[in-house]
PDB file of N, CA and C in Angstrom:
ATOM      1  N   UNK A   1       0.849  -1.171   0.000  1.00  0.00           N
ATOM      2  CA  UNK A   1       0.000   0.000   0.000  1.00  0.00           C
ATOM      3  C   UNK A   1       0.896   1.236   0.000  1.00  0.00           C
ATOM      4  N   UNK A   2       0.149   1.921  -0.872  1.00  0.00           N
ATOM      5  CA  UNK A   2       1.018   3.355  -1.264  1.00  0.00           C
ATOM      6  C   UNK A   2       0.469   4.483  -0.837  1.00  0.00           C
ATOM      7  N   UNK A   3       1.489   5.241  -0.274  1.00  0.00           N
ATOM      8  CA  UNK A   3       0.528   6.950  -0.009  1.00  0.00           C
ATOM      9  C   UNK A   3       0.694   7.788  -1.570  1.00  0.00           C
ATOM     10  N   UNK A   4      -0.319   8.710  -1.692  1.00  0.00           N
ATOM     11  CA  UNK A   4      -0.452   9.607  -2.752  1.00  0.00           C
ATOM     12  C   UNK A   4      -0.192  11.138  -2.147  1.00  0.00           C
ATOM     13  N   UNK A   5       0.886  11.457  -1.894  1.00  0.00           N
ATOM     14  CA  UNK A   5       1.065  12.701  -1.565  1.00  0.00           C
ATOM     15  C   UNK A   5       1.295  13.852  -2.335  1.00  0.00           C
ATOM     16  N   UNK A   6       1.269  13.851  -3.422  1.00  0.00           N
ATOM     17  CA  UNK A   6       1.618  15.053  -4.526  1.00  0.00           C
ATOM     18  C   UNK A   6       0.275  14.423  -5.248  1.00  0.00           C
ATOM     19  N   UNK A   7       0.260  15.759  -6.453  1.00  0.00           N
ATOM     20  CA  UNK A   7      -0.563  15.415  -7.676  1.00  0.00           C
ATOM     21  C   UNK A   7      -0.043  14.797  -8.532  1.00  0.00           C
ATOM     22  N   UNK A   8       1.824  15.151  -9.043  1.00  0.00           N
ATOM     23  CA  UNK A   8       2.238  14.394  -9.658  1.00  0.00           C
ATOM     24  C   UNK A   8       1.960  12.916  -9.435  1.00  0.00           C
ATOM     25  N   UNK A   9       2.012  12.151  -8.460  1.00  0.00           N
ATOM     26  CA  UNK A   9       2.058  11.064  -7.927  1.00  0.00           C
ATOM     27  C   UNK A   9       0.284  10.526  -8.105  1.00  0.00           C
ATOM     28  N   UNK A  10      -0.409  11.340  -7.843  1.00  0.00           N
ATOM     29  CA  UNK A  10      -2.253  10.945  -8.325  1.00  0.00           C
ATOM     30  C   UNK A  10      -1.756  10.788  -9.880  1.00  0.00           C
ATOM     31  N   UNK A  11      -1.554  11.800 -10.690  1.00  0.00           N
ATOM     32  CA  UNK A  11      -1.795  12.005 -12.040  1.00  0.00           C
ATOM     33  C   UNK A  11      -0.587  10.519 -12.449  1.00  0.00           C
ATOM     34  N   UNK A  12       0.237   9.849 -12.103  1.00  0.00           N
ATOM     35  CA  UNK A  12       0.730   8.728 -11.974  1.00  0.00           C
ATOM     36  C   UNK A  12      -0.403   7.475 -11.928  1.00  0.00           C
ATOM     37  N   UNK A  13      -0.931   7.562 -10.723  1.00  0.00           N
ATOM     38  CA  UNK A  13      -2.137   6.409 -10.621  1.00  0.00           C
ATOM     39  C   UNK A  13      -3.062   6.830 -11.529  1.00  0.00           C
ATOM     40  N   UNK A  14      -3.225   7.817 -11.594  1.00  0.00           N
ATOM     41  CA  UNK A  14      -4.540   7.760 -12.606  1.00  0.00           C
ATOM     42  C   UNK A  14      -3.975   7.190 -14.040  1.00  0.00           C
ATOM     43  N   UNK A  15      -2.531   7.357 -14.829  1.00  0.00           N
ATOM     44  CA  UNK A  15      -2.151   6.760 -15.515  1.00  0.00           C
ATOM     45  C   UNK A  15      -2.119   5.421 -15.833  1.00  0.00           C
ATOM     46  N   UNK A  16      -1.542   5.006 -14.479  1.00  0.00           N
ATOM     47  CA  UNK A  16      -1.948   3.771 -14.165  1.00  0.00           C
ATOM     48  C   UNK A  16      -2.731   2.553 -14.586  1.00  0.00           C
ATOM     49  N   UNK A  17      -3.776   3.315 -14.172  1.00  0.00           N
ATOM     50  CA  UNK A  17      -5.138   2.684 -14.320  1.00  0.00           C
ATOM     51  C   UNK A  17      -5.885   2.259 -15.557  1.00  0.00           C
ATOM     52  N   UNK A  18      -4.911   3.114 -16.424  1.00  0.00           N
ATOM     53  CA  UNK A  18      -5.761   2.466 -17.756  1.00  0.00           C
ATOM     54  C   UNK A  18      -4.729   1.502 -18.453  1.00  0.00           C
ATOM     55  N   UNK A  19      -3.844   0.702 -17.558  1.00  0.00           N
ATOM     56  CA  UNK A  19      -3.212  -0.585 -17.800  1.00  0.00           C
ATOM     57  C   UNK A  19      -3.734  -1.477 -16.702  1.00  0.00           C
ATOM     58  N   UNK A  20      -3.913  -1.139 -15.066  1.00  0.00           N
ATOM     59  CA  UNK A  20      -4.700  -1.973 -14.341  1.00  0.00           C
ATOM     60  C   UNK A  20      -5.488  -1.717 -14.012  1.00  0.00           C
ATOM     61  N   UNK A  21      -6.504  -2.425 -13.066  1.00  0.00           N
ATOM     62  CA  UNK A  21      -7.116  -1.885 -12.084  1.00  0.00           C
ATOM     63  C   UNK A  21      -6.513  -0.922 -10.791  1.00  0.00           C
ATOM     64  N   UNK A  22      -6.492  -0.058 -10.066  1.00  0.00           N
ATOM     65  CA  UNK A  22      -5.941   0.570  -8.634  1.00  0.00           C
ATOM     66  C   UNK A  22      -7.266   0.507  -7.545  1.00  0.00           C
ATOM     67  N   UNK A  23      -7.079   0.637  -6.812  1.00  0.00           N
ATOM     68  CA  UNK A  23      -7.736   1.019  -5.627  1.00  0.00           C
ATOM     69  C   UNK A  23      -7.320   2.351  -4.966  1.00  0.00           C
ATOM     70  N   UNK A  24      -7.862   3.005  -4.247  1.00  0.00           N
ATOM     71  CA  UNK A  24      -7.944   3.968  -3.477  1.00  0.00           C
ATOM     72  C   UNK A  24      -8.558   4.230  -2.450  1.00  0.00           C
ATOM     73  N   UNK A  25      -8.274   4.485  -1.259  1.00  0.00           N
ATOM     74  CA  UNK A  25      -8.572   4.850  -0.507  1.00  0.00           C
ATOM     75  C   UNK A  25      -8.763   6.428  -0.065  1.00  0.00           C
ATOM     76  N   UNK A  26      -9.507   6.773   0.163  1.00  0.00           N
ATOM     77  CA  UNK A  26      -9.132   8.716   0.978  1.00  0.00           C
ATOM     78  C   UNK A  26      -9.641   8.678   2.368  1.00  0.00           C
ATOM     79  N   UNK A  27      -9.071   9.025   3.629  1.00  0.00           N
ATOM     80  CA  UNK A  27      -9.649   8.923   4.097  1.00  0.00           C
ATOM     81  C   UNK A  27      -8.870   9.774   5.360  1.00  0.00           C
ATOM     82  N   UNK A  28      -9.592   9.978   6.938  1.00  0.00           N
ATOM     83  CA  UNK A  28      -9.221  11.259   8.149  1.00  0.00           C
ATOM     84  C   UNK A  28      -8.615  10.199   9.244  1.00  0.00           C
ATOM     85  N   UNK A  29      -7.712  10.788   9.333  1.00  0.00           N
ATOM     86  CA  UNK A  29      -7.093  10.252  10.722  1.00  0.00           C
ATOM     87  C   UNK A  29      -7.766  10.483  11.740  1.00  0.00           C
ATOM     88  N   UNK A  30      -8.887  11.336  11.803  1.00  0.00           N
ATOM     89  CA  UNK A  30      -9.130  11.790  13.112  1.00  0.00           C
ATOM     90  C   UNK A  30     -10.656  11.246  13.041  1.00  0.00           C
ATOM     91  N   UNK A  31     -11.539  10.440  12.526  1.00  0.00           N
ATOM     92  CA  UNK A  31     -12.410  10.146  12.177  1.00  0.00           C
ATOM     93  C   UNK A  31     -12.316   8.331  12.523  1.00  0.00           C
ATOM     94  N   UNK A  32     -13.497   7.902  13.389  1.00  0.00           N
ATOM     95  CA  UNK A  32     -13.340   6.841  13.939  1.00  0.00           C
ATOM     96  C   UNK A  32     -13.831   5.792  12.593  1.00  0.00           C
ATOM     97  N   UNK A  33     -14.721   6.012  11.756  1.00  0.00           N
ATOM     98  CA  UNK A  33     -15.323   5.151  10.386  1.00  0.00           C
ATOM     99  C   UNK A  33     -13.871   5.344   9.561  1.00  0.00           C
ATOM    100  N   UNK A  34     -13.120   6.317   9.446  1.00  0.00           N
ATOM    101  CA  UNK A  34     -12.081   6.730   8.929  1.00  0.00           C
ATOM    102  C   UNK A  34     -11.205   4.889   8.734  1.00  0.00           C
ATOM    103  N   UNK A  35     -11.036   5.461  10.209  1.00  0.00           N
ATOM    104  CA  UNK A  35      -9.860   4.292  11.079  1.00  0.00           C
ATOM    105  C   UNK A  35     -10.387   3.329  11.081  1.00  0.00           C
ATOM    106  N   UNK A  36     -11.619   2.780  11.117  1.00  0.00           N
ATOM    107  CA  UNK A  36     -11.783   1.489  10.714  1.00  0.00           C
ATOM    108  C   UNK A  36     -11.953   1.008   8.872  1.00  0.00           C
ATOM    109  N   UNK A  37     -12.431   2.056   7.982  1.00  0.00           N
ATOM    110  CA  UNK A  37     -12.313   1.815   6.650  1.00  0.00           C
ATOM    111  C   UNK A  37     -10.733   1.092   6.075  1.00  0.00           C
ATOM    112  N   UNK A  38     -10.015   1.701   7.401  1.00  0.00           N
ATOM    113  CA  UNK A  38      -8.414   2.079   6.589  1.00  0.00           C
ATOM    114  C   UNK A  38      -7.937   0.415   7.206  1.00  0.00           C
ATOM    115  N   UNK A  39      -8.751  -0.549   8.249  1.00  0.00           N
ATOM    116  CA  UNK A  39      -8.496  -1.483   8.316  1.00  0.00           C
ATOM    117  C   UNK A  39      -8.786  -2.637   7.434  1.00  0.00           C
ATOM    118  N   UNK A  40      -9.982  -2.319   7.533  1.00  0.00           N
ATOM    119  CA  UNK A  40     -10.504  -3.029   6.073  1.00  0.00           C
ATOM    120  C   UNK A  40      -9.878  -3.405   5.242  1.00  0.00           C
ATOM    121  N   UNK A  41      -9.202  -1.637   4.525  1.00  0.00           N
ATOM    122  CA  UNK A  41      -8.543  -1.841   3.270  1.00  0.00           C
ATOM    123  C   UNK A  41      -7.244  -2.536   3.341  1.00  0.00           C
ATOM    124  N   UNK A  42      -6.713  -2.291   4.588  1.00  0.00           N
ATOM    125  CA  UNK A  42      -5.270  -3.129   4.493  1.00  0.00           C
ATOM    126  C   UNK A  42      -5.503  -4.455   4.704  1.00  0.00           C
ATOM    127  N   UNK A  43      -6.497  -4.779   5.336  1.00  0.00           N
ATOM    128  CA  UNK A  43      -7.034  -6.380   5.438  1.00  0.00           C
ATOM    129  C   UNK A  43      -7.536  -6.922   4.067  1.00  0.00           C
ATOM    130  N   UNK A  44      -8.018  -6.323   2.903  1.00  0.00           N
ATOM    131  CA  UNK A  44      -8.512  -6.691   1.818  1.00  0.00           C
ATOM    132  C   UNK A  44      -7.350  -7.224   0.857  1.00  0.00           C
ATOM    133  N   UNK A  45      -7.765  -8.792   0.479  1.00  0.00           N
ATOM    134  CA  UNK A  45      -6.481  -9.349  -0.114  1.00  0.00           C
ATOM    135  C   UNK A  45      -6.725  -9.312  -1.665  1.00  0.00           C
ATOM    136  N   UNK A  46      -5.741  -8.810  -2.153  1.00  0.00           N
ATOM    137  CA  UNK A  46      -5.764  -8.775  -3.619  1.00  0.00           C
ATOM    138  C   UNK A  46      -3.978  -8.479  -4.337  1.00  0.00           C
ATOM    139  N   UNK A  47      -4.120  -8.304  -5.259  1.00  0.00           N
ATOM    140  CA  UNK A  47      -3.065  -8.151  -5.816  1.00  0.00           C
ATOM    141  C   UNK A  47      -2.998  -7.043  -6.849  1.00  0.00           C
ATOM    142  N   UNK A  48      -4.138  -6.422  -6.535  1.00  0.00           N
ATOM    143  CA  UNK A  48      -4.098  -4.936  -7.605  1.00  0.00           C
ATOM    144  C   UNK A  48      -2.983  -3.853  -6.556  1.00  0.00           C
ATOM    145  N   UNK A  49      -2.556  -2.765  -7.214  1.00  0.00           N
ATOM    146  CA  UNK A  49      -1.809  -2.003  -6.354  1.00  0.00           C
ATOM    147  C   UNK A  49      -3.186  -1.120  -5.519  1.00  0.00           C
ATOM    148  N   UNK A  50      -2.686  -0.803  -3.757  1.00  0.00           N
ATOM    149  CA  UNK A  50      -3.381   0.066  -3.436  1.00  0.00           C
ATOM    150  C   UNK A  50      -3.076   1.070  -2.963  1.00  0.00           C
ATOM    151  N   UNK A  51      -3.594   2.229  -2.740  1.00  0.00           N
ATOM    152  CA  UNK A  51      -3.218   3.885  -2.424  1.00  0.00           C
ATOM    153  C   UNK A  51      -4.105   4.118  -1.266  1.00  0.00           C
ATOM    154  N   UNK A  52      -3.564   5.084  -0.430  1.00  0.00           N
ATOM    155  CA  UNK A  52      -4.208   5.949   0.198  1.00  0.00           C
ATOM    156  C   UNK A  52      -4.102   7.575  -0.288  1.00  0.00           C
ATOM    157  N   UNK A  53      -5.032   7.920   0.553  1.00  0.00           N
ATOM    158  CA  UNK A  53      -4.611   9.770   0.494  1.00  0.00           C
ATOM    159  C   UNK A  53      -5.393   9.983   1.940  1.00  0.00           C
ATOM    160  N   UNK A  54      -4.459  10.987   2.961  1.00  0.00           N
ATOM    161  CA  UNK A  54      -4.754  11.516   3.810  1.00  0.00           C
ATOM    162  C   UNK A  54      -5.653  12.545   3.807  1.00  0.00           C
ATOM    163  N   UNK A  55      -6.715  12.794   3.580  1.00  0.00           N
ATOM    164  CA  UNK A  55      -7.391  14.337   3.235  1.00  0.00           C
ATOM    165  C   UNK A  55      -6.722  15.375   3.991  1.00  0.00           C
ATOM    166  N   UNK A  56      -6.451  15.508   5.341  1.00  0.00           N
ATOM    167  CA  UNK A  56      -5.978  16.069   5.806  1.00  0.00           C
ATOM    168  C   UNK A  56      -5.082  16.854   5.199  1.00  0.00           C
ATOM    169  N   UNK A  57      -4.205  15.960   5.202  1.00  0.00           N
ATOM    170  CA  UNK A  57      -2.662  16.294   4.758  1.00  0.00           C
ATOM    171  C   UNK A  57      -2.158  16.172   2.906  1.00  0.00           C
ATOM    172  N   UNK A  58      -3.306  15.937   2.349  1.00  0.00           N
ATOM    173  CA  UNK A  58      -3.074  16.053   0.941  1.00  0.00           C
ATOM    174  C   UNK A  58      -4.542  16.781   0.502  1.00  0.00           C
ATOM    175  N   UNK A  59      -4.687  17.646   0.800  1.00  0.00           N
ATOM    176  CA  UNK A  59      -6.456  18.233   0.188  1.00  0.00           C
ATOM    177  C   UNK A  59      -6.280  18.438  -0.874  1.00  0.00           C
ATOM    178  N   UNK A  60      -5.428  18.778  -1.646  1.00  0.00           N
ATOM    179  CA  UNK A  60      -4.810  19.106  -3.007  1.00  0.00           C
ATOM    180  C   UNK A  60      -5.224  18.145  -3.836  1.00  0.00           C
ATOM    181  N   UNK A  61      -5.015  16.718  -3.522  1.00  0.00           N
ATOM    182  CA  UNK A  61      -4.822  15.598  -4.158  1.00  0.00           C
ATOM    183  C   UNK A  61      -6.447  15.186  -3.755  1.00  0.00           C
ATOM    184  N   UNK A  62      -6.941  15.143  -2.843  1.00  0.00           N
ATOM    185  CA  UNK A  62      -8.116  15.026  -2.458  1.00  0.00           C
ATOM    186  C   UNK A  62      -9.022  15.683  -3.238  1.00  0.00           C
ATOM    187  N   UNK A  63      -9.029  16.766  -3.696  1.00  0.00           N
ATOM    188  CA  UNK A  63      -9.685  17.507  -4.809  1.00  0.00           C
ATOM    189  C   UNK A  63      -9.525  17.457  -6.187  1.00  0.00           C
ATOM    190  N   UNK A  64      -7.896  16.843  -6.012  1.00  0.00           N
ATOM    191  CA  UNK A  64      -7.689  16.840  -7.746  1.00  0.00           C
ATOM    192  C   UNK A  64      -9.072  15.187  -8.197  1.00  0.00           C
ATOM    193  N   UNK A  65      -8.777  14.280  -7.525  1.00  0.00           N
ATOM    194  CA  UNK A  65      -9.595  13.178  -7.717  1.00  0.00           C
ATOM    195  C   UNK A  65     -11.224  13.298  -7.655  1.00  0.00           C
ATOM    196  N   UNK A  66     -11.533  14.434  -6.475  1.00  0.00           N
ATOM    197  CA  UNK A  66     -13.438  14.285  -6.904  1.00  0.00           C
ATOM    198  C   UNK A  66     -13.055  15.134  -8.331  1.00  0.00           C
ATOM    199  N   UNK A  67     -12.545  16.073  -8.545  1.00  0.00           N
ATOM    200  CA  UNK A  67     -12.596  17.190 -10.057  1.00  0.00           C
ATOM    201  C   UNK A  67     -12.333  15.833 -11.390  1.00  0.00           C
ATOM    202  N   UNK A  68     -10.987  15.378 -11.241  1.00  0.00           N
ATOM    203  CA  UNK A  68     -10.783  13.916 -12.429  1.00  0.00           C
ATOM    204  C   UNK A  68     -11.690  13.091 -12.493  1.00  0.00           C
ATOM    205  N   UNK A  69     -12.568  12.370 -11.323  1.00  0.00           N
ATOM    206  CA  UNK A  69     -13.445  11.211 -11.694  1.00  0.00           C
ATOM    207  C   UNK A  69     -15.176  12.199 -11.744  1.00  0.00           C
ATOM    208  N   UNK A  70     -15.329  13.122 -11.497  1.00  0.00           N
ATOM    209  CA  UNK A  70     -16.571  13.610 -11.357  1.00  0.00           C
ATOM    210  C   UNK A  70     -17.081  12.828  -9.842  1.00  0.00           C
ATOM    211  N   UNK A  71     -16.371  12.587  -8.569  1.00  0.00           N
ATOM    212  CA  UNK A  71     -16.837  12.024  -7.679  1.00  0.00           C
ATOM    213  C   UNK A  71     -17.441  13.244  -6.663  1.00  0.00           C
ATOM    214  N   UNK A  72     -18.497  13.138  -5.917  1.00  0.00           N
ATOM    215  CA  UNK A  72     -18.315  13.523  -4.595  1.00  0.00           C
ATOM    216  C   UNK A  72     -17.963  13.803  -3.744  1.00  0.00           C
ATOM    217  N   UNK A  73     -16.642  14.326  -2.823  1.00  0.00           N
ATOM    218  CA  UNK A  73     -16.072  14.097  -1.784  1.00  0.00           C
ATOM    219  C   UNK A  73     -16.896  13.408  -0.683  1.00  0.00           C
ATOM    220  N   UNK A  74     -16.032  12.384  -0.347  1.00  0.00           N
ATOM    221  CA  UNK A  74     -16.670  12.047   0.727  1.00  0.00           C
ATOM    222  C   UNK A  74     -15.309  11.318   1.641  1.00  0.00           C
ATOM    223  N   UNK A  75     -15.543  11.141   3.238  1.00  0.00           N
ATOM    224  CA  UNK A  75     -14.115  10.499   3.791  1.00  0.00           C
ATOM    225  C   UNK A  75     -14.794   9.699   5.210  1.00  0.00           C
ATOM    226  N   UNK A  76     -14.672   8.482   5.008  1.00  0.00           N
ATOM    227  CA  UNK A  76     -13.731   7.581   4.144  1.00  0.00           C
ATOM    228  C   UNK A  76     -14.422   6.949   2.997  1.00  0.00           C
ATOM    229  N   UNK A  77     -13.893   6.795   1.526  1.00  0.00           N
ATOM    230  CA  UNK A  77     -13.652   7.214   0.448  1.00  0.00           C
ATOM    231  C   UNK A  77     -13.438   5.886  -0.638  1.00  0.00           C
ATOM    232  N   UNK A  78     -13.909   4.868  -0.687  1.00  0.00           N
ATOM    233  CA  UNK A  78     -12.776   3.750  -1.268  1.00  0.00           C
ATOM    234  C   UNK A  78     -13.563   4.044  -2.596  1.00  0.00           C
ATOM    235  N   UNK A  79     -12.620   3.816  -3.805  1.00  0.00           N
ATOM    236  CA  UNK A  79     -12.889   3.737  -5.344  1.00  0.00           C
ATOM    237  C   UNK A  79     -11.805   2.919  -6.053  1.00  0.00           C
ATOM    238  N   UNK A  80     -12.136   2.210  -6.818  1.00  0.00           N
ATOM    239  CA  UNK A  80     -11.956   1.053  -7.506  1.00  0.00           C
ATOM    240  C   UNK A  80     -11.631   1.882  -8.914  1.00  0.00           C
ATOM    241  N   UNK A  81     -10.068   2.284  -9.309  1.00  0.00           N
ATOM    242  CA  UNK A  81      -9.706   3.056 -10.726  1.00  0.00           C
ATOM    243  C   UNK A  81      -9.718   2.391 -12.154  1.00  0.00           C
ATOM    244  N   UNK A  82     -10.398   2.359 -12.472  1.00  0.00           N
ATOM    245  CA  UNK A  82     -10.015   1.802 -14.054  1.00  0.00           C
ATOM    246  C   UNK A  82      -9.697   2.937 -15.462  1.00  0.00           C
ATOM    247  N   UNK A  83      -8.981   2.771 -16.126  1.00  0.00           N
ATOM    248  CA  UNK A  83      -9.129   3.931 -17.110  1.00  0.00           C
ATOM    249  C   UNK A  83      -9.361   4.644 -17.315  1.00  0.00           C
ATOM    250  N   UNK A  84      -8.859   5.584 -15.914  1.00  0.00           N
ATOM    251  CA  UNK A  84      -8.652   6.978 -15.644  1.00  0.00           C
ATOM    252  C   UNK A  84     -10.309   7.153 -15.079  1.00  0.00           C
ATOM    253  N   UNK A  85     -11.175   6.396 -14.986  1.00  0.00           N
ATOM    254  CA  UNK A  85     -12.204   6.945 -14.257  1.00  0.00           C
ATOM    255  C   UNK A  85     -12.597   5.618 -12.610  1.00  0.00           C
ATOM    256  N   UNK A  86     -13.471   6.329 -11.892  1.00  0.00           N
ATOM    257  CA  UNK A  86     -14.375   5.645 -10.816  1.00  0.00           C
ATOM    258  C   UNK A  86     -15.223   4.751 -11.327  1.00  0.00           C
ATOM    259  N   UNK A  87     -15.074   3.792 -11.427  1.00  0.00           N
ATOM    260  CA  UNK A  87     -15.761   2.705 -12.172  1.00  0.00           C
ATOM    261  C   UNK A  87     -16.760   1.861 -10.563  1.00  0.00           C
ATOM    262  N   UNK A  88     -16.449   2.458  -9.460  1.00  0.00           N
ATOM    263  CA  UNK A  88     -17.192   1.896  -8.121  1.00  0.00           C
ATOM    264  C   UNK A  88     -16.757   2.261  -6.755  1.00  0.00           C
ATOM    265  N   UNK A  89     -17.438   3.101  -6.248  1.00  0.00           N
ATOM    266  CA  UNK A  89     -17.175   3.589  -4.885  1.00  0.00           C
ATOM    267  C   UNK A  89     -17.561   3.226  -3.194  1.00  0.00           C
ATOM    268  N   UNK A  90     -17.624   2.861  -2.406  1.00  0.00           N
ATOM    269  CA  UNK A  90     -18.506   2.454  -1.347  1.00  0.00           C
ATOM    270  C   UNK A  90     -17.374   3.912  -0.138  1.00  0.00           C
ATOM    271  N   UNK A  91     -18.649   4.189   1.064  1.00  0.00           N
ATOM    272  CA  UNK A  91     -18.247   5.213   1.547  1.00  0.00           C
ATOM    273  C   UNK A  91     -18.333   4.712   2.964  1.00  0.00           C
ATOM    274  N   UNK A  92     -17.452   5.546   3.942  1.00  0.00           N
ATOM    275  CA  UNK A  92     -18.352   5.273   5.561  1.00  0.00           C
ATOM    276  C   UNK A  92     -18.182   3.765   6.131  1.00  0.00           C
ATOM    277  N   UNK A  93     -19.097   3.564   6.569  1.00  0.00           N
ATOM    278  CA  UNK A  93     -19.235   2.355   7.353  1.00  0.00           C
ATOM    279  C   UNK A  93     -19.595   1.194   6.223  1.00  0.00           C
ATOM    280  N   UNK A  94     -19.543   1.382   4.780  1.00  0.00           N
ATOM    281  CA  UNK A  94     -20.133   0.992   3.707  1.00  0.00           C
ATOM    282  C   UNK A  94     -18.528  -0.399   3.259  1.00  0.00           C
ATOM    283  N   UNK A  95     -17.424   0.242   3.848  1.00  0.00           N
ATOM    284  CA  UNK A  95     -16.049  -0.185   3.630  1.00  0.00           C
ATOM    285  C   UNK A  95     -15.586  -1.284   4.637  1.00  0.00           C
ATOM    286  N   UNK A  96     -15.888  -2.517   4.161  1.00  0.00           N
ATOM    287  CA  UNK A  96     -15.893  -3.281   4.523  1.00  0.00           C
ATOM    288  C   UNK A  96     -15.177  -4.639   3.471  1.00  0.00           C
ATOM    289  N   UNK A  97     -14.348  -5.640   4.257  1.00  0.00           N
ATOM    290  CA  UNK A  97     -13.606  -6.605   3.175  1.00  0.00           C
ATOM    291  C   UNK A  97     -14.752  -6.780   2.045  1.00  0.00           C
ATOM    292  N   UNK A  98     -15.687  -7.419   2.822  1.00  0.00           N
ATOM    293  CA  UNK A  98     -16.544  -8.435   2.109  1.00  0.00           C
ATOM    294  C   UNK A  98     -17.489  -7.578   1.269  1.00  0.00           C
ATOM    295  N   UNK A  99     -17.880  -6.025   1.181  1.00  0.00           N
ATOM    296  CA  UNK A  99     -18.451  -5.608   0.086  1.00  0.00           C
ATOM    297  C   UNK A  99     -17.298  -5.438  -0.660  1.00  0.00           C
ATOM    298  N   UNK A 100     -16.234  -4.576  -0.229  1.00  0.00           N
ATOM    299  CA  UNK A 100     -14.876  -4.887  -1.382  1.00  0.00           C
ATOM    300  C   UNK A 100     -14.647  -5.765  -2.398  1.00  0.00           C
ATOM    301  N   UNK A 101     -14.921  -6.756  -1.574  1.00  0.00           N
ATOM    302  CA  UNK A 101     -14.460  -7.859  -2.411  1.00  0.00           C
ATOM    303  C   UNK A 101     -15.555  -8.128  -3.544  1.00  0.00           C
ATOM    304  N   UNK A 102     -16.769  -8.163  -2.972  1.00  0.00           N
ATOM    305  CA  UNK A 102     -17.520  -7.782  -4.053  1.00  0.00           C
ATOM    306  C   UNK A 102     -17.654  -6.827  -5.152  1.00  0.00           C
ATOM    307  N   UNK A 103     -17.789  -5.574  -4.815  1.00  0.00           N
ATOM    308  CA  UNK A 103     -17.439  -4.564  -5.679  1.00  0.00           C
ATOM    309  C   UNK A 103     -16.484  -5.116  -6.969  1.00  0.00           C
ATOM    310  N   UNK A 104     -15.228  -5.282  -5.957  1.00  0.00           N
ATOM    311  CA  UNK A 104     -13.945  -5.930  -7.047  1.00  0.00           C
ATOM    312  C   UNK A 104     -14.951  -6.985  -7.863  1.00  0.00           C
ATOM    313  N   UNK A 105     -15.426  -7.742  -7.301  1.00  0.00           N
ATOM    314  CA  UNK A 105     -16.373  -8.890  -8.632  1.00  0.00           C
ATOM    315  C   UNK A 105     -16.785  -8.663  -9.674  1.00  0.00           C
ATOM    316  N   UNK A 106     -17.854  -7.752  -8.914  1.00  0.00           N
ATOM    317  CA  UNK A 106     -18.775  -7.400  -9.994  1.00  0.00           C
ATOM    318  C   UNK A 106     -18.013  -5.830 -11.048  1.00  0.00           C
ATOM    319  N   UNK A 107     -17.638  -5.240 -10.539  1.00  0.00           N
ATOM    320  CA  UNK A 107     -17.181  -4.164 -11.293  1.00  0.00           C
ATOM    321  C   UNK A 107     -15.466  -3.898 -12.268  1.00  0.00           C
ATOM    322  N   UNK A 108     -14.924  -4.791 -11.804  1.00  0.00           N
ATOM    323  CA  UNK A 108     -13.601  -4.920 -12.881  1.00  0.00           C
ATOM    324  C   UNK A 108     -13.633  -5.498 -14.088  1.00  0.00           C
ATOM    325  N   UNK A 109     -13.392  -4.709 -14.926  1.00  0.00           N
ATOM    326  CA  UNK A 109     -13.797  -5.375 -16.268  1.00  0.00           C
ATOM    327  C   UNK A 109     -12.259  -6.320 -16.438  1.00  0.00           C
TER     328      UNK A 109
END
């Protein structure tokens, strides 16, 4: 798992993505759904690459991604990247292995 701390480094994953799938995470340190989303995600087994972004500490990057995918802000945040767009998001208490893992099912082409 990777942090996204610059834009250069988003505008990287978003490159990315239209050779794999990515994952993403965004999400608050100081936020208790936060801190448990962010377990989840490190508990979720796969082999796609995954990212975080601190909102906090990267709002920059946090904004560049709702403006690039047409998303919402929301924290905590998980989206599933494919070819430069949000192809599936789950939010909140919504971030959990086992919808993950689903999501990943049904939505990776």
């Amino acid at each position: 798992m990777q942090r996204i701390k610059t834009l250069e480094s988003w505008r990287k994953v978003l490159e990315q993505s239209h050779e794999m799938p990515c994952l993403v995470l965004k999400f608050s340190l100081t936020c208790i759904s936060s801190i448990s989303a962010l377990k989840e995600f490190k508990a979720l087994a796969t082999e796609l690459p995954k990212y975080v972004v601190i909102v906090q500490k990267e709002r920059d990057v946090s904004n560049a991604i709702e403006s690039d995918l047409q998303v919402k802000h929301e924290s905590p945040q998980f989206i599933i990247l494919q070819g430069g767009k949000g192809t599936w998001q789950a939010t909140h208490y919504k971030i959990k292995q086992s919808l993950l893992a689903e999501g990943l099912s049904l939505y990776m082409k």
